[in-house]
C-alpha atoms as a PDB file:
ATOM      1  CA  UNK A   1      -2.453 343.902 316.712  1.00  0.00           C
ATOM      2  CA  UNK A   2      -0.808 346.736 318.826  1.00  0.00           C
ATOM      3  CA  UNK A   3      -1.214 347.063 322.623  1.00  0.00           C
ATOM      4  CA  UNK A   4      -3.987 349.666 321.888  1.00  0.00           C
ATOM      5  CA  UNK A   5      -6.173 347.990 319.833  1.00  0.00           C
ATOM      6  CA  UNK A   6      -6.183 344.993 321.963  1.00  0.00           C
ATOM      7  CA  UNK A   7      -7.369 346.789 325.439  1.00  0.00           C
ATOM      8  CA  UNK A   8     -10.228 347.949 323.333  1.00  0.00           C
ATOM      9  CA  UNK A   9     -11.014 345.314 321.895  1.00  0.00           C
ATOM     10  CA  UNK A  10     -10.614 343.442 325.486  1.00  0.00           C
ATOM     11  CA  UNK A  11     -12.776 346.301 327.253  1.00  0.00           C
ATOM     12  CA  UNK A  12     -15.393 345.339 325.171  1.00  0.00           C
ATOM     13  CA  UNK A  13     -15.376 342.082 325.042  1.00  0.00           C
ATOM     14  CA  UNK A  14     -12.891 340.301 327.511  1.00  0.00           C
ATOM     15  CA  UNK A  15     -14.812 336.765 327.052  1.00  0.00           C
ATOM     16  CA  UNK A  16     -15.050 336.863 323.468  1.00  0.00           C
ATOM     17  CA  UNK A  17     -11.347 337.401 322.054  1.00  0.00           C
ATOM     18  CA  UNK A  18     -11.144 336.747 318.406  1.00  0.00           C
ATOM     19  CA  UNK A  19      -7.412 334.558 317.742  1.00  0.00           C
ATOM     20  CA  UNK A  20      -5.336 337.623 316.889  1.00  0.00           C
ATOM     21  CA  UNK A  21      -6.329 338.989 320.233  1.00  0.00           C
ATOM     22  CA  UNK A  22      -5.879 336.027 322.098  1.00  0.00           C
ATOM     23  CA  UNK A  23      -2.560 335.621 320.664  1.00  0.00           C
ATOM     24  CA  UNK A  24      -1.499 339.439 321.484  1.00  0.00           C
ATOM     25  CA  UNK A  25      -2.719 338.374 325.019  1.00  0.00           C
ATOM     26  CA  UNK A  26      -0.396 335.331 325.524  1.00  0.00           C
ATOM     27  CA  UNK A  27       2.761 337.048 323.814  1.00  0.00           C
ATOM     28  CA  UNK A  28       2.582 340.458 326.234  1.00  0.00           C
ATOM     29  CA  UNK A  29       2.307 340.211 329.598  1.00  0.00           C
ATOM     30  CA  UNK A  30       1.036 343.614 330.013  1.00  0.00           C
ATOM     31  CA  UNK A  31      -1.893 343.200 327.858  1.00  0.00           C
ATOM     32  CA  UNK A  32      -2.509 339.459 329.660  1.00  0.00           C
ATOM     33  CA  UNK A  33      -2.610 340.934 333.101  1.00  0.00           C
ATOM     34  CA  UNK A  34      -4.447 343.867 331.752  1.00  0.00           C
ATOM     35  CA  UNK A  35      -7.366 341.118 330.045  1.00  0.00           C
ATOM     36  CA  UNK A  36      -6.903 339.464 333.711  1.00  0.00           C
ATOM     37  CA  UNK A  37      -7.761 342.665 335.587  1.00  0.00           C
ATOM     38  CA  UNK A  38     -10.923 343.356 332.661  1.00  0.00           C
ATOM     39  CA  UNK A  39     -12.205 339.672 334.009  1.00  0.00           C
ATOM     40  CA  UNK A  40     -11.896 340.746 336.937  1.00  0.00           C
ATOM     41  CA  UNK A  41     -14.080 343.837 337.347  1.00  0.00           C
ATOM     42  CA  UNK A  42     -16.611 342.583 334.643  1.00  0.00           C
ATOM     43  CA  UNK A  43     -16.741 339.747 337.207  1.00  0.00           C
ATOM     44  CA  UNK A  44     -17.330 341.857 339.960  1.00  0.00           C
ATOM     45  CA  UNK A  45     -20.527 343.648 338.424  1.00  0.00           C
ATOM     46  CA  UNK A  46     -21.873 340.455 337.566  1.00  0.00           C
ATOM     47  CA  UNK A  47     -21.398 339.511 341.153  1.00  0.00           C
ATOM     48  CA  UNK A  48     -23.413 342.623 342.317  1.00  0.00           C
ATOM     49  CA  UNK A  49     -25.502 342.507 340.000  1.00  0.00           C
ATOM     50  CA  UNK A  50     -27.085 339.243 340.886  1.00  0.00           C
ATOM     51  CA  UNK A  51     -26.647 339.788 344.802  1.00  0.00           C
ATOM     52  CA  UNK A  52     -29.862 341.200 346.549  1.00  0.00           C
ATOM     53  CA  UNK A  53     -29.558 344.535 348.936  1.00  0.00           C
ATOM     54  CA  UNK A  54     -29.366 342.035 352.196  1.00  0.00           C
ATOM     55  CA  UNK A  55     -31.637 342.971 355.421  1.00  0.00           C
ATOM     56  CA  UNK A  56     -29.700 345.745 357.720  1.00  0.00           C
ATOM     57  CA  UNK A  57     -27.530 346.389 354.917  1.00  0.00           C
ATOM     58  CA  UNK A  58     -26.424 350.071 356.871  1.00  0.00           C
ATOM     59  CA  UNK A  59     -25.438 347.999 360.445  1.00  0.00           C
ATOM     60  CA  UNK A  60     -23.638 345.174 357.840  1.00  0.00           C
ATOM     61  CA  UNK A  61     -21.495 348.081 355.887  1.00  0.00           C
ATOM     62  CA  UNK A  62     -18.050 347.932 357.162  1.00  0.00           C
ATOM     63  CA  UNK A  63     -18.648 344.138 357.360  1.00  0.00           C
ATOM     64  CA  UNK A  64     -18.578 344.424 353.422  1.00  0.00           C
ATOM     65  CA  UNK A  65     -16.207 345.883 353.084  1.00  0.00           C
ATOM     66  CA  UNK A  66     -13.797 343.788 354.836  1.00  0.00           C
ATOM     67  CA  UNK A  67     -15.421 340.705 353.238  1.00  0.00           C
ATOM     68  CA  UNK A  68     -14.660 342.424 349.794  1.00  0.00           C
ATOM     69  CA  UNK A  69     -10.947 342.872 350.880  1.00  0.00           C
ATOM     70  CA  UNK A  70     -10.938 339.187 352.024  1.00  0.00           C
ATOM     71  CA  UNK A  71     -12.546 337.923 348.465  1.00  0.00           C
ATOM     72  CA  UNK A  72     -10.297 340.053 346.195  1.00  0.00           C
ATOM     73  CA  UNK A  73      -7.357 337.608 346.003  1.00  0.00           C
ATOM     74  CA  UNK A  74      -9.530 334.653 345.195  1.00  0.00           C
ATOM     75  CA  UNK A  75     -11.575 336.505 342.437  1.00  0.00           C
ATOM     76  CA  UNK A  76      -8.179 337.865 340.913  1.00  0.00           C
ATOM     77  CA  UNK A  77      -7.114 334.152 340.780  1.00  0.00           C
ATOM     78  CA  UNK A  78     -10.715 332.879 339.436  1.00  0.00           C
ATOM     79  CA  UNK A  79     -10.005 335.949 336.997  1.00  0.00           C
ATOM     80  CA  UNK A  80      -6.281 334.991 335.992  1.00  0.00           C
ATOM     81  CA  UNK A  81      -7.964 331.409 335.589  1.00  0.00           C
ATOM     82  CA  UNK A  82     -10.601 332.338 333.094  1.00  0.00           C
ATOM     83  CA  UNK A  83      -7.952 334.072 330.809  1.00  0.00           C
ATOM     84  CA  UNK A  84      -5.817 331.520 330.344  1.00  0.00           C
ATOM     85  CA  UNK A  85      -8.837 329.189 329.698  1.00  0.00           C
ATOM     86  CA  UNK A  86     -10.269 331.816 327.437  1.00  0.00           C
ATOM     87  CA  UNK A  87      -6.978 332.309 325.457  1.00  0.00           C
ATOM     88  CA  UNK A  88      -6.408 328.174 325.323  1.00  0.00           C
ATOM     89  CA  UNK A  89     -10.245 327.813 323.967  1.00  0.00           C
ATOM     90  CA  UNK A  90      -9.632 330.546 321.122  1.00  0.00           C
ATOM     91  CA  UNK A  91      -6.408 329.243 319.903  1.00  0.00           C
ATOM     92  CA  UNK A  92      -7.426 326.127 320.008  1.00  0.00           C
ATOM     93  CA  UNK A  93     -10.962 326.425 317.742  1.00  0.00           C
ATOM     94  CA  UNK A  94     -10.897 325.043 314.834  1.00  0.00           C
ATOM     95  CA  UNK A  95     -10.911 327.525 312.060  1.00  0.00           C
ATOM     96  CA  UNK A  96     -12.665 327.399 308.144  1.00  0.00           C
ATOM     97  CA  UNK A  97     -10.462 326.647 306.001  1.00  0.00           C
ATOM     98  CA  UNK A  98     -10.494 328.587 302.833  1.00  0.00           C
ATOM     99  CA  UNK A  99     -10.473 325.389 299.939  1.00  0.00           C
ATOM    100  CA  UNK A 100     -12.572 323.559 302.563  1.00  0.00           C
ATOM    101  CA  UNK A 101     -14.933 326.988 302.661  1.00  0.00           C
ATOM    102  CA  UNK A 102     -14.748 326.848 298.918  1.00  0.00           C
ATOM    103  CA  UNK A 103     -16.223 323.630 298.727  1.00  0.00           C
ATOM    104  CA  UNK A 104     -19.375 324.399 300.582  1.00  0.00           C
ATOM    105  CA  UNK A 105     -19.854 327.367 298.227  1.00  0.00           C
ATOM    106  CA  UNK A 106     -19.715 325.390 295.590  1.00  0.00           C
ATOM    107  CA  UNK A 107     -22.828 323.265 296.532  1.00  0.00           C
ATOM    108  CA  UNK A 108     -24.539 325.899 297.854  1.00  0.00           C
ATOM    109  CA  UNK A 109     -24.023 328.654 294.688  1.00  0.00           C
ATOM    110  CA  UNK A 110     -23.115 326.243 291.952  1.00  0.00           C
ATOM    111  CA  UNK A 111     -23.820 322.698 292.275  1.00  0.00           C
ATOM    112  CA  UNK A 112     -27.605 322.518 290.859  1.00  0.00           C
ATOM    113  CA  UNK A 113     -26.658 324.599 287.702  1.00  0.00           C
ATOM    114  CA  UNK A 114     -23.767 322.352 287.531  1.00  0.00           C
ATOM    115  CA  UNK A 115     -25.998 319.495 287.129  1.00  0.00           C
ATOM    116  CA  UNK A 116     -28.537 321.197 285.220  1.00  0.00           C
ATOM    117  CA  UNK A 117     -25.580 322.218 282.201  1.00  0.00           C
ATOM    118  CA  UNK A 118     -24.048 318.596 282.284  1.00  0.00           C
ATOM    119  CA  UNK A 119     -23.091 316.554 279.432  1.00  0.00           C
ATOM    120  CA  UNK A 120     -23.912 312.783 279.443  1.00  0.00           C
ATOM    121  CA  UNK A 121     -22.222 310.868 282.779  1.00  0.00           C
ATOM    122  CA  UNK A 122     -19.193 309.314 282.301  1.00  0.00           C
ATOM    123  CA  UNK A 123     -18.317 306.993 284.880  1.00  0.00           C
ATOM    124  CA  UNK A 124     -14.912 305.874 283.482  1.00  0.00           C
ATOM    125  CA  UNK A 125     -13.388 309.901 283.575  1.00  0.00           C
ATOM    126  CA  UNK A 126     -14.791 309.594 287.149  1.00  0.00           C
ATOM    127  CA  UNK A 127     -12.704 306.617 287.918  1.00  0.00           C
ATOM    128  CA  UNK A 128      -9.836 307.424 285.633  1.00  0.00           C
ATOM    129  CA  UNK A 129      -9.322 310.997 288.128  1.00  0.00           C
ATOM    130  CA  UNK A 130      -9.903 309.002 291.274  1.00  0.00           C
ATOM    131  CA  UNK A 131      -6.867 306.524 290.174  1.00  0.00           C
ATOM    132  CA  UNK A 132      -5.080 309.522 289.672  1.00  0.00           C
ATOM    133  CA  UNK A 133      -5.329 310.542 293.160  1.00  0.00           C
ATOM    134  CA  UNK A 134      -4.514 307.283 294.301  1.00  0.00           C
ATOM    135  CA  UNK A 135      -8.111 306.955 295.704  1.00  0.00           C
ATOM    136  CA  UNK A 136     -10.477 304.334 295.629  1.00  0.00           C
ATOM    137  CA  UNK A 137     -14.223 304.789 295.628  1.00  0.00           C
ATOM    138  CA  UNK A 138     -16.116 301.291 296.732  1.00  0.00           C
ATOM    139  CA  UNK A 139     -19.467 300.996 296.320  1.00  0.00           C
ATOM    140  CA  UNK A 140     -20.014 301.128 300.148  1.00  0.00           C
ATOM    141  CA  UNK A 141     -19.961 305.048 299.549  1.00  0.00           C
ATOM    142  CA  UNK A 142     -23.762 305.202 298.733  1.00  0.00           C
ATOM    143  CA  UNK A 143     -25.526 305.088 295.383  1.00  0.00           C
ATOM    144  CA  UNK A 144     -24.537 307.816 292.872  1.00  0.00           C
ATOM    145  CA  UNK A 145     -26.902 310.232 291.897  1.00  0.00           C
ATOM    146  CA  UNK A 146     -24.603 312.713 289.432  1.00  0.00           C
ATOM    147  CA  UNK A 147     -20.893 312.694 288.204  1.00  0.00           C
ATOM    148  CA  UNK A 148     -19.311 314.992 286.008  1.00  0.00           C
ATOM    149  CA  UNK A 149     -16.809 317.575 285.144  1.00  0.00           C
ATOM    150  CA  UNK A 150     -16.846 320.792 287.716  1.00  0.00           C
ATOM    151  CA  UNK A 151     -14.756 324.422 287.405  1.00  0.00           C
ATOM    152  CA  UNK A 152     -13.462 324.525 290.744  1.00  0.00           C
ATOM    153  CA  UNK A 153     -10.890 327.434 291.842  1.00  0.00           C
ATOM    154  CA  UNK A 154      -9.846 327.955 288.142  1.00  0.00           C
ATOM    155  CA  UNK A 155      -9.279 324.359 287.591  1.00  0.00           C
ATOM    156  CA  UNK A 156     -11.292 321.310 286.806  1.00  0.00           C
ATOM    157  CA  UNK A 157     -12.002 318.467 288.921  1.00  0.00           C
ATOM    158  CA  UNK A 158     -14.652 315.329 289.049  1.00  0.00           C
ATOM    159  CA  UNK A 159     -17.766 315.949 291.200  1.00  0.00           C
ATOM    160  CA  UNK A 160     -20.313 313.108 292.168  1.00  0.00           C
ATOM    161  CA  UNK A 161     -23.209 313.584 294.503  1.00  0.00           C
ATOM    162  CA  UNK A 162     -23.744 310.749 296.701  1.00  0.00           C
ATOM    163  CA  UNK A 163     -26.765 309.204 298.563  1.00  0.00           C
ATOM    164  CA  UNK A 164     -25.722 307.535 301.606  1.00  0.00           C
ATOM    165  CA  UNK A 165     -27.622 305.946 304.485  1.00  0.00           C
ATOM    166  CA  UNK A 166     -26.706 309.445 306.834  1.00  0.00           C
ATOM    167  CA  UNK A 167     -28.202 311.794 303.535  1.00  0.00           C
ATOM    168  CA  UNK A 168     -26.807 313.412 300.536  1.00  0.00           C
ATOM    169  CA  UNK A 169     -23.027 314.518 300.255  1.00  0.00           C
ATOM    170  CA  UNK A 170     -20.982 316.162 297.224  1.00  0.00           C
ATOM    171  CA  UNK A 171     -17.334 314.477 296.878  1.00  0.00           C
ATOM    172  CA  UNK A 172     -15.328 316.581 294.422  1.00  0.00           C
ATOM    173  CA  UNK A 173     -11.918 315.168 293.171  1.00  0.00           C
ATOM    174  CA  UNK A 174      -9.288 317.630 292.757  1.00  0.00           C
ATOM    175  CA  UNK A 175      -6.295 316.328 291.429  1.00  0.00           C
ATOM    176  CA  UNK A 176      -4.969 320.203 291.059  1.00  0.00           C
ATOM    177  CA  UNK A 177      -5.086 320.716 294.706  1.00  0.00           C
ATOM    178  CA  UNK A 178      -2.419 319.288 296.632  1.00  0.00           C
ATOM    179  CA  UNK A 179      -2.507 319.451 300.402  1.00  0.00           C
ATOM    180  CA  UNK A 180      -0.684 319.070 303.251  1.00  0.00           C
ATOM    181  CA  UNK A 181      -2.610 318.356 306.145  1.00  0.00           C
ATOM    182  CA  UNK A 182      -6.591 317.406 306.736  1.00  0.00           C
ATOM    183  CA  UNK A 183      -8.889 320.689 306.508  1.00  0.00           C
ATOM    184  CA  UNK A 184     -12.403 321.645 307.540  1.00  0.00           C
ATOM    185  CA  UNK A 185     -14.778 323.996 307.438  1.00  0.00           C
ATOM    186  CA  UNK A 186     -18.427 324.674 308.365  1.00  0.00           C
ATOM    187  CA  UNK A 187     -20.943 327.222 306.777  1.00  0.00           C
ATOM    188  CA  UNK A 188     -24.721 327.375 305.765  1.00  0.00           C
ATOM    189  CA  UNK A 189     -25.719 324.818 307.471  1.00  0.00           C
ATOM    190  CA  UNK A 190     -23.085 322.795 306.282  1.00  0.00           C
ATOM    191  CA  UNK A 191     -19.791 321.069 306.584  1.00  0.00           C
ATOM    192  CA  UNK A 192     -16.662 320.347 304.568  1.00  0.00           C
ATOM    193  CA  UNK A 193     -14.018 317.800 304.790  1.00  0.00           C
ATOM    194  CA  UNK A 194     -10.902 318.134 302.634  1.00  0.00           C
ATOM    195  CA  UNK A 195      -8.641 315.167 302.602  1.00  0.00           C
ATOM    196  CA  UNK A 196      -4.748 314.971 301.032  1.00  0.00           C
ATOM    197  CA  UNK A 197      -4.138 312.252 298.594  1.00  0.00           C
ATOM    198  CA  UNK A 198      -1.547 310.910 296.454  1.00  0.00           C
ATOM    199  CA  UNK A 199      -2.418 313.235 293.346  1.00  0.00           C
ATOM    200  CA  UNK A 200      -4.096 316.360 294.744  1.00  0.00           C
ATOM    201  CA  UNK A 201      -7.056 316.050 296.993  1.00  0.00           C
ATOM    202  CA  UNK A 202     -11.071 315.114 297.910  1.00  0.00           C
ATOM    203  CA  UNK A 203     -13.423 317.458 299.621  1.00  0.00           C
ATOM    204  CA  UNK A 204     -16.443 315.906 301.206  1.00  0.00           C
ATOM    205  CA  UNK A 205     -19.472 317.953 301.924  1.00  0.00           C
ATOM    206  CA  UNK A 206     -22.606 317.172 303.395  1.00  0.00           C
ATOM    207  CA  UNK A 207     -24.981 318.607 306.044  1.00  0.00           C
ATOM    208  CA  UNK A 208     -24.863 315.281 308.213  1.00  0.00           C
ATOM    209  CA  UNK A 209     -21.950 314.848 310.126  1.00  0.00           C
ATOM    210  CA  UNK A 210     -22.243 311.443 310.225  1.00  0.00           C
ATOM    211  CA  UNK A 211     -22.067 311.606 306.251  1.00  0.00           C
ATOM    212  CA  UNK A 212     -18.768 312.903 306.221  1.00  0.00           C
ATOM    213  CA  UNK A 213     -17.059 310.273 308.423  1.00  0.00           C
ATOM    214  CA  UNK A 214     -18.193 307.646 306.074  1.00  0.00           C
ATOM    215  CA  UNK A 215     -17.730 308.840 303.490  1.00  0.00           C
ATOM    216  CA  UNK A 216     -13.538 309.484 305.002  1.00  0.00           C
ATOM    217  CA  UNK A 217     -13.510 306.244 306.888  1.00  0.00           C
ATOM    218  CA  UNK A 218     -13.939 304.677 303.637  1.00  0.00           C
ATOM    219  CA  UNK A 219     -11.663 306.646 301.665  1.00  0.00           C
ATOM    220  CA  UNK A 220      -8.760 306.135 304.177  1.00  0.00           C
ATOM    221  CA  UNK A 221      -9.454 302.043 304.322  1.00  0.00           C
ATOM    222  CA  UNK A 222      -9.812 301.960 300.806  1.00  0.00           C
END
């Protein structure tokens, strides 16, 4: 992002910069005291905008205008402030991860025809691929409603659907997908967990929260 884009993109909307933005904002400092000086005024209106026209506003005018003069340093500060905590907040947000992403898709868009085409469970292939990762599944998961074979981002891994006490969650093992470091993601209402393990790696989806850490609590002790 150029210096150009980002002023209009901070004009617009100097509370709601999306990461590239922010980042553009904490690498120039004319673009950062530029966002600073947007806070500022859009501050300002919203100031005068809530204030009510006082009684002898005419006799009070020059009194106003000093007062402004006084208040300008503090508001630049309170502005400065905001942008910093604004950039922090942005960089900081978590952001979908595109195999974790993938994962909800899946049980949104493919899951029940998944289950509906199945061939006959077979629980040994289920445990044969989770010894492969190096994972364990005890029985503490929840009772097992479906496992079987799933295309997943043109390979194939093992996909059960679990009922635990928090409600249903999809575990799919992928021992294709290696991964570096613990990814998430959150869309339609629900949420994704992908954890690294020995042989590739297990995504966890579910739309209970509390689902999800169980269900990675358990993996990680197992």
């Amino acid at each position: 992002m150029n210096c150009l884009e980002f002023r209009r993109v901070a004009l617009a909307e100097p509370r709601r910069l999306e990461a590239e933005a922010a980042r553009h904002a904490e690498q120039c400092d004319a673009c950062k005291e530029f966002l600073v000086r947007a806070l500022e005024d859009e501050a300002r209106l919203a100031r005068a905008l809530r204030v009510r026209a006082p009684e002898g506003l005419r006799a009070r005018l020059l009194d106003r205008t000093a007062a402004a003069r006084r208040s300008r340093g503090i508001l630049a500060l309170a502005a400065s402030l905001l942008a910093a905590v604004a950039i922090a907040l942005v960089l900081a947000w978590p952001r979908n991860d595109p195999l974790a992403l993938a994962g909800i898709d899946f049980v949104v868009f493919e899951e029940a025809q998944a289950i509906l085409e199945a061939k006959p469970a077979d629980p040994g292939e289920l445990r044969r691929v989770a010894a492969q990762l190096g994972v364990a599944l005890p029985a503490q998961l929840g009772e097992l409603r479906y496992i079987g074979p799933c295309p997943f981002q043109g390979s194939t891994g093992q996909h059960a659907v679990v009922k635990t006490a928090f409600g249903k969650a999809t575990l799919m093992l992928l021992p294709d997908r290696p991964l570096a470091s613990r990814a998430v993601a959150s869309a339609h209402g629900l949420e994704a967990v992908v954890v690294p393990a020995a042989g590739g790696s297990v995504a966890i989806i579910s739309g209970s929260s509390r689902s999800l850490e169980h269900i990675e609590m358990l993996l990680k002790s197992s």
